[in-house]
PDB file of N, CA and C in Angstrom:
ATOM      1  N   UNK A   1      41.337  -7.331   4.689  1.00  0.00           N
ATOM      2  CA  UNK A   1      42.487  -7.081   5.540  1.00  0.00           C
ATOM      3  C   UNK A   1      43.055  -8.428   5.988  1.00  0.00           C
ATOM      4  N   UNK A   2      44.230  -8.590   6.079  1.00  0.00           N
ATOM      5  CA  UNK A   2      45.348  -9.806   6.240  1.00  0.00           C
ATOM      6  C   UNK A   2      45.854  -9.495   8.043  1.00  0.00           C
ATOM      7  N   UNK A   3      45.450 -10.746   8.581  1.00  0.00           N
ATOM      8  CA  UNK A   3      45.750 -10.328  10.148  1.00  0.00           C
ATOM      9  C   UNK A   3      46.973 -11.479  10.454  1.00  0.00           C
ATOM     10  N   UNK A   4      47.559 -11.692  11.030  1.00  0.00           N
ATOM     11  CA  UNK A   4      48.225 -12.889  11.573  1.00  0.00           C
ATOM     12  C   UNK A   4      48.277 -13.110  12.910  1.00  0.00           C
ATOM     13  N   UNK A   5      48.490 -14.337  12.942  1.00  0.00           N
ATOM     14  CA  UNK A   5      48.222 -14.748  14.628  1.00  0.00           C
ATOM     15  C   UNK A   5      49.156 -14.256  15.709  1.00  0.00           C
ATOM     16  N   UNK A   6      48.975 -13.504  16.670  1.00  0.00           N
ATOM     17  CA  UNK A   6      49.462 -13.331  17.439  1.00  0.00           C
ATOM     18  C   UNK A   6      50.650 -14.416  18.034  1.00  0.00           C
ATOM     19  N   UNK A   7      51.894 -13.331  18.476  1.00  0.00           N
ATOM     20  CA  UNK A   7      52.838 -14.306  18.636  1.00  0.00           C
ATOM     21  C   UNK A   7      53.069 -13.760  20.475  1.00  0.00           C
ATOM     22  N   UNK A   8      52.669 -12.719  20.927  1.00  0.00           N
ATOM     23  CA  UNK A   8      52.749 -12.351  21.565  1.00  0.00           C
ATOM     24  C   UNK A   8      51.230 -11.841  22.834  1.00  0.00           C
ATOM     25  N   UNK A   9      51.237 -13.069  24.007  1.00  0.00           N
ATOM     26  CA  UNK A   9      49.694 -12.174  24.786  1.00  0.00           C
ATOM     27  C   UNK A   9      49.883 -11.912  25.730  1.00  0.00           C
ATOM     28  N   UNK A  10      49.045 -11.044  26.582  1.00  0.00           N
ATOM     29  CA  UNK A  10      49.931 -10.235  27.840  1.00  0.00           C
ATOM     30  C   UNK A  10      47.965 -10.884  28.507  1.00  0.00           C
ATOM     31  N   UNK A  11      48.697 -11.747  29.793  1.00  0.00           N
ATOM     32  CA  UNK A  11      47.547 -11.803  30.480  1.00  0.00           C
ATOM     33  C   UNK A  11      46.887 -10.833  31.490  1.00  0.00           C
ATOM     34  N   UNK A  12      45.649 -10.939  31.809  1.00  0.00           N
ATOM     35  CA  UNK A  12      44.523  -9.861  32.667  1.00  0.00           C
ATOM     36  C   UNK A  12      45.729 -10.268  33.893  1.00  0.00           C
ATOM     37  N   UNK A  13      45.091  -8.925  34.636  1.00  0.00           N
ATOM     38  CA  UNK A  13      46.210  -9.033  36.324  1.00  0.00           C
ATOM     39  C   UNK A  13      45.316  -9.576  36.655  1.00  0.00           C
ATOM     40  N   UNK A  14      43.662 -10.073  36.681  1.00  0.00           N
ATOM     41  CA  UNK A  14      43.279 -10.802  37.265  1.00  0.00           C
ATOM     42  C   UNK A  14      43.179 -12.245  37.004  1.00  0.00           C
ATOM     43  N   UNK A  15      43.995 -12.516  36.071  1.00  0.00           N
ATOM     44  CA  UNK A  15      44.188 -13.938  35.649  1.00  0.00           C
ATOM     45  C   UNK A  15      44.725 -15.051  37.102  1.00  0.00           C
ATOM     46  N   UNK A  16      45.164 -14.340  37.810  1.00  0.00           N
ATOM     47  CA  UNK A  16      45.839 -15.542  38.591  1.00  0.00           C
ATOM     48  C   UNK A  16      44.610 -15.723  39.909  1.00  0.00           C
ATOM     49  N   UNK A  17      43.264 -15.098  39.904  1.00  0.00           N
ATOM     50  CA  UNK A  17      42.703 -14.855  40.814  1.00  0.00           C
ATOM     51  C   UNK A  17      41.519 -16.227  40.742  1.00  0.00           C
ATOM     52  N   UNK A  18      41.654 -16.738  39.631  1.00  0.00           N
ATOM     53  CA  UNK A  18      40.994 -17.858  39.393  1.00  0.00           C
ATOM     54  C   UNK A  18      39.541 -17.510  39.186  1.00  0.00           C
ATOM     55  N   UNK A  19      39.293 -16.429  38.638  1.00  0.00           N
ATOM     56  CA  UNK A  19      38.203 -15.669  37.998  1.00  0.00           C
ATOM     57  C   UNK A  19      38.328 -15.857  36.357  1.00  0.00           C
ATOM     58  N   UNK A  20      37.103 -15.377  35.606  1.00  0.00           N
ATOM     59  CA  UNK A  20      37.224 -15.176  33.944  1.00  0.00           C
ATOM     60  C   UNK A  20      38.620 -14.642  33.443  1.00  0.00           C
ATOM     61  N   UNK A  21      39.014 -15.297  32.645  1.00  0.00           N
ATOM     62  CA  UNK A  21      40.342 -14.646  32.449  1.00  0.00           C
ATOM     63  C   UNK A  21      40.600 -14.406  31.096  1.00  0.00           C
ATOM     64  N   UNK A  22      41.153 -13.346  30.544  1.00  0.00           N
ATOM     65  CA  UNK A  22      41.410 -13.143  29.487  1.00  0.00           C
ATOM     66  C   UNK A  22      42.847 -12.589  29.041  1.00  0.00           C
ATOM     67  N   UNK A  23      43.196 -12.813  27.720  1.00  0.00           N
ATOM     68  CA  UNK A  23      44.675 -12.336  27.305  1.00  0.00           C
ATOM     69  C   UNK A  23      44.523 -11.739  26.294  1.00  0.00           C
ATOM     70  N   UNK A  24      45.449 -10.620  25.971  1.00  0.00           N
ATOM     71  CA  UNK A  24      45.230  -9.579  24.599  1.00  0.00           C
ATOM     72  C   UNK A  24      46.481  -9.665  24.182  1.00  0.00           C
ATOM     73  N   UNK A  25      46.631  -8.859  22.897  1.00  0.00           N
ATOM     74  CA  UNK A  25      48.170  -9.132  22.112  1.00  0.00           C
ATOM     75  C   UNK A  25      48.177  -7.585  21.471  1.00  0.00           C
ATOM     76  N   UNK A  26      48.983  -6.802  22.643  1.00  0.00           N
ATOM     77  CA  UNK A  26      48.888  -5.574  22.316  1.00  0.00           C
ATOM     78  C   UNK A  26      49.903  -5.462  20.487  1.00  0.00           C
ATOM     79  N   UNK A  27      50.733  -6.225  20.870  1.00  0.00           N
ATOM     80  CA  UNK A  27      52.066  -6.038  20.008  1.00  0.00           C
ATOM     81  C   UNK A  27      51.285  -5.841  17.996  1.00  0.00           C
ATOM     82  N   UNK A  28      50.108  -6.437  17.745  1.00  0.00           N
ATOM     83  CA  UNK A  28      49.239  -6.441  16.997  1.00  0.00           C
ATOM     84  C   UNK A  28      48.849  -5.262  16.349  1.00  0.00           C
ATOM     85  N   UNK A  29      47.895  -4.818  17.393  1.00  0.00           N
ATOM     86  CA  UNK A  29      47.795  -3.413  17.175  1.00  0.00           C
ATOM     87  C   UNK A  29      47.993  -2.787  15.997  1.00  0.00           C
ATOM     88  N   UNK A  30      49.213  -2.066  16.743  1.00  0.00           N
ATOM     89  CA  UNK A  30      49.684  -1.174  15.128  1.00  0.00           C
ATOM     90  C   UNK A  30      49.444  -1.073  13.797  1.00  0.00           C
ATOM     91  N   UNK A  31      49.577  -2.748  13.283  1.00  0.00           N
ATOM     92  CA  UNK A  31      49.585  -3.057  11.923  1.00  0.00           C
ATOM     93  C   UNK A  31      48.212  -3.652  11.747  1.00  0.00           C
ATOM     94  N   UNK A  32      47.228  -3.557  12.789  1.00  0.00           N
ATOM     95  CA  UNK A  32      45.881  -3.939  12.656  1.00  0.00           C
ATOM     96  C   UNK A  32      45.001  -2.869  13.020  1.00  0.00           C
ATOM     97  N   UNK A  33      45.370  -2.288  13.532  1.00  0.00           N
ATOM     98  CA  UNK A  33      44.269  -1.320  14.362  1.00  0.00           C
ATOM     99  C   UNK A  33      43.093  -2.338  14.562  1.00  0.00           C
ATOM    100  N   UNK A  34      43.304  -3.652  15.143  1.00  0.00           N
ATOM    101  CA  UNK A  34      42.440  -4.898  16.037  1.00  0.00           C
ATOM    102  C   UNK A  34      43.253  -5.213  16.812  1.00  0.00           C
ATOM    103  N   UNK A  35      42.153  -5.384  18.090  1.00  0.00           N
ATOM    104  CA  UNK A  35      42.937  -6.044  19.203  1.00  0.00           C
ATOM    105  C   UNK A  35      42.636  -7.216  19.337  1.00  0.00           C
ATOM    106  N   UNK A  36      43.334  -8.349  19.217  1.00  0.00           N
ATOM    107  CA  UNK A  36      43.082  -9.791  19.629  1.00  0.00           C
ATOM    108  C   UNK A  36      42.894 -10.015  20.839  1.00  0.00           C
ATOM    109  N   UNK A  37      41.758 -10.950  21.354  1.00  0.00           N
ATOM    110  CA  UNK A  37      41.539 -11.162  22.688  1.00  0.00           C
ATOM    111  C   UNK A  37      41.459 -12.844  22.786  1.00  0.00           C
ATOM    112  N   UNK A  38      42.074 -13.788  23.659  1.00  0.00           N
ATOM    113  CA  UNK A  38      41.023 -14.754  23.698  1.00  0.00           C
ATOM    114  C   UNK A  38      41.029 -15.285  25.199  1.00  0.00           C
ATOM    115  N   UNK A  39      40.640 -16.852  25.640  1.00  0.00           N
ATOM    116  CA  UNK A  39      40.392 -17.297  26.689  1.00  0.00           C
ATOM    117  C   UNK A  39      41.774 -17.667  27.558  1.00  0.00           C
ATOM    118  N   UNK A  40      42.319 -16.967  28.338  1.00  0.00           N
ATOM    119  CA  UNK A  40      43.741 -17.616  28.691  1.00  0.00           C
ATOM    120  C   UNK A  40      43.514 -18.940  29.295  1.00  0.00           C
ATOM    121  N   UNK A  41      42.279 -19.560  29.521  1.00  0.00           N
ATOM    122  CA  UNK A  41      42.610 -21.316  30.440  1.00  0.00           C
ATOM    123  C   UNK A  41      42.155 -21.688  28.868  1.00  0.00           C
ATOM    124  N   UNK A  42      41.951 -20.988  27.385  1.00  0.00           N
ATOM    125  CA  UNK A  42      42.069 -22.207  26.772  1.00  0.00           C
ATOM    126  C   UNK A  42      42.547 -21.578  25.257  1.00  0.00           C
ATOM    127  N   UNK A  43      44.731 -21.521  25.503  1.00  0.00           N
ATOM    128  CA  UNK A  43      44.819 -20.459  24.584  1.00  0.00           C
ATOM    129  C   UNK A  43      44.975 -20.814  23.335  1.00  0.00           C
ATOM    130  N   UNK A  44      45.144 -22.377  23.070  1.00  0.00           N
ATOM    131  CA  UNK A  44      44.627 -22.991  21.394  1.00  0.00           C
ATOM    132  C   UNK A  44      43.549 -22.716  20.991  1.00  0.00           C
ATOM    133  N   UNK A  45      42.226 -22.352  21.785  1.00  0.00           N
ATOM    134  CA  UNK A  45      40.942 -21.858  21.464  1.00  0.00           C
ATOM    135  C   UNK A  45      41.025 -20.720  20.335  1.00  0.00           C
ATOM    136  N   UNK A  46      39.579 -20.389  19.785  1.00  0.00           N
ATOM    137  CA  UNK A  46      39.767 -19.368  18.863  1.00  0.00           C
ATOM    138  C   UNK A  46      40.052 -17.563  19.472  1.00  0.00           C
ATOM    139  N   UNK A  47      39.962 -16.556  18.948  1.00  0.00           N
ATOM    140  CA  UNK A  47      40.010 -15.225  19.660  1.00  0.00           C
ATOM    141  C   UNK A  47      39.311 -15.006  18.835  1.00  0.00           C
ATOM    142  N   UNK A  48      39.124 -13.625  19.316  1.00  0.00           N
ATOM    143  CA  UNK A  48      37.914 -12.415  19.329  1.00  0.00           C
ATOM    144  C   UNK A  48      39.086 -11.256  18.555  1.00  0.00           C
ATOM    145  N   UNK A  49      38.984 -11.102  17.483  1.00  0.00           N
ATOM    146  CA  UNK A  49      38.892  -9.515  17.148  1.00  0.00           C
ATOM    147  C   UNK A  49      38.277  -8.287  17.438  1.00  0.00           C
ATOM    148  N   UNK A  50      38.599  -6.954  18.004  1.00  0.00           N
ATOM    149  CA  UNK A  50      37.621  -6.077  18.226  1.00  0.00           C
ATOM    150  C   UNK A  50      38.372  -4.772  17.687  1.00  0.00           C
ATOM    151  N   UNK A  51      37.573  -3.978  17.727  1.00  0.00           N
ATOM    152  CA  UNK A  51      38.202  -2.448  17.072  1.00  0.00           C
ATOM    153  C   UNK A  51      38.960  -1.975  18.126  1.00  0.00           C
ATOM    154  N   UNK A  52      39.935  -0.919  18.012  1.00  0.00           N
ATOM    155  CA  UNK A  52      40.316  -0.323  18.846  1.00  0.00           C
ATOM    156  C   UNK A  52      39.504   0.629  20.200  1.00  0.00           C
ATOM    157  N   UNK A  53      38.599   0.513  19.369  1.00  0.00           N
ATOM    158  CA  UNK A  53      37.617   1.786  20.121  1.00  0.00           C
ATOM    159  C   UNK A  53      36.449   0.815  21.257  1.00  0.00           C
ATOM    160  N   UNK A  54      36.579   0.013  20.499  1.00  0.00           N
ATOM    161  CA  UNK A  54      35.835  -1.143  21.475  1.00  0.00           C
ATOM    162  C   UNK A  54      36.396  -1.756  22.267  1.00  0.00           C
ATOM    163  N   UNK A  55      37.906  -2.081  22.237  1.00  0.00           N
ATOM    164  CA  UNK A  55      38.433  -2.725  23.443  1.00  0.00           C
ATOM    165  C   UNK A  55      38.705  -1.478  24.413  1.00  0.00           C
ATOM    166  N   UNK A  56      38.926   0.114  24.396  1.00  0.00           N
ATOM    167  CA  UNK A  56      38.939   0.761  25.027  1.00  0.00           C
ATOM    168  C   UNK A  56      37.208   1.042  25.457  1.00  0.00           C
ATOM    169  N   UNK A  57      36.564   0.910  24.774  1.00  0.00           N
ATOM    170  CA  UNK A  57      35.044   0.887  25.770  1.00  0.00           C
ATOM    171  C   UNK A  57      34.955  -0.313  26.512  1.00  0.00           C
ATOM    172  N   UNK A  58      35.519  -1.331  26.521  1.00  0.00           N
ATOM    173  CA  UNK A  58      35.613  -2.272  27.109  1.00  0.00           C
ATOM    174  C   UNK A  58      36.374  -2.393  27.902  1.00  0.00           C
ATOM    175  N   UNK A  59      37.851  -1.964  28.471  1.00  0.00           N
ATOM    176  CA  UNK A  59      38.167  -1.406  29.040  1.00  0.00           C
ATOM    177  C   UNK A  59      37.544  -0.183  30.252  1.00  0.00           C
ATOM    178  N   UNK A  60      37.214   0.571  30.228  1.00  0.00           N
ATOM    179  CA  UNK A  60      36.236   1.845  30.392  1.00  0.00           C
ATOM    180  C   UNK A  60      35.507   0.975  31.185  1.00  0.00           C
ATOM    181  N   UNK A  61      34.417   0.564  30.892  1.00  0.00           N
ATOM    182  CA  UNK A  61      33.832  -0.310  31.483  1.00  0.00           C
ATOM    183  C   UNK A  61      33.626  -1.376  32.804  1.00  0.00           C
ATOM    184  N   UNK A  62      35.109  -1.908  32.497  1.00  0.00           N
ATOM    185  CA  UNK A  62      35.524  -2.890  33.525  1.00  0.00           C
ATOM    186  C   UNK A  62      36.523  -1.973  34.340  1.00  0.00           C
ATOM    187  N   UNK A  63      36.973  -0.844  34.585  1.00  0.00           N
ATOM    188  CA  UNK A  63      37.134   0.218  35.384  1.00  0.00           C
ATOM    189  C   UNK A  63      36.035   0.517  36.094  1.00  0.00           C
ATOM    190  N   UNK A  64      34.981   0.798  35.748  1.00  0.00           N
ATOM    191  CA  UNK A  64      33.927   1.175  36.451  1.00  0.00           C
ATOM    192  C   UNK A  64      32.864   0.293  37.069  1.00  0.00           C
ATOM    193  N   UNK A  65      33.472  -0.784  37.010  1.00  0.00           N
ATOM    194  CA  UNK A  65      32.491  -2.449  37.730  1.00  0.00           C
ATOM    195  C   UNK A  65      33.230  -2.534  39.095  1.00  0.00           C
ATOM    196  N   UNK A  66      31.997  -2.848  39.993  1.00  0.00           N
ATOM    197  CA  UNK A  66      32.314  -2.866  40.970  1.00  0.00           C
ATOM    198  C   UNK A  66      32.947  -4.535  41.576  1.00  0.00           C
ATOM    199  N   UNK A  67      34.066  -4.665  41.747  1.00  0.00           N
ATOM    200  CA  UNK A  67      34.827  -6.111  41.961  1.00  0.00           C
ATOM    201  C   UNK A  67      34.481  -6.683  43.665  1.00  0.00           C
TER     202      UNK A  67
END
């Protein structure tokens, strides 16, 4: 499968809280069924591919953590 780099990342709402922060590139999706993730304080860094089903368990997840 042929992926290309995201041109588009939508940062965590907790990005500005000066906590772990992360950015995803929903716009991807579609034509991947992968969600790109990577470090928003370091966004030349590499990303993380994950399945769809895994960024929604991952998701899921961080709903149910107590902040």
């Amino acid at each position: 499968m042929t992926t290309t780099e995201p041109t588009h990342w939508v940062k965590s709402s907790y990005s500005s809280n000066g906590g772990t922060c992360v950015e995803w590139a929903p716009s991807n999706v579609p034509a991947t069924q992968l969600v790109p993730i990577r470090d928003s304080k370091n966004p030349s860094g590499p990303s993380l591919m994950v399945s769809t089903s895994a960024w929604a368990g991952l998701i899921a997840l961080a709903r149910t953590a107590d902040v």
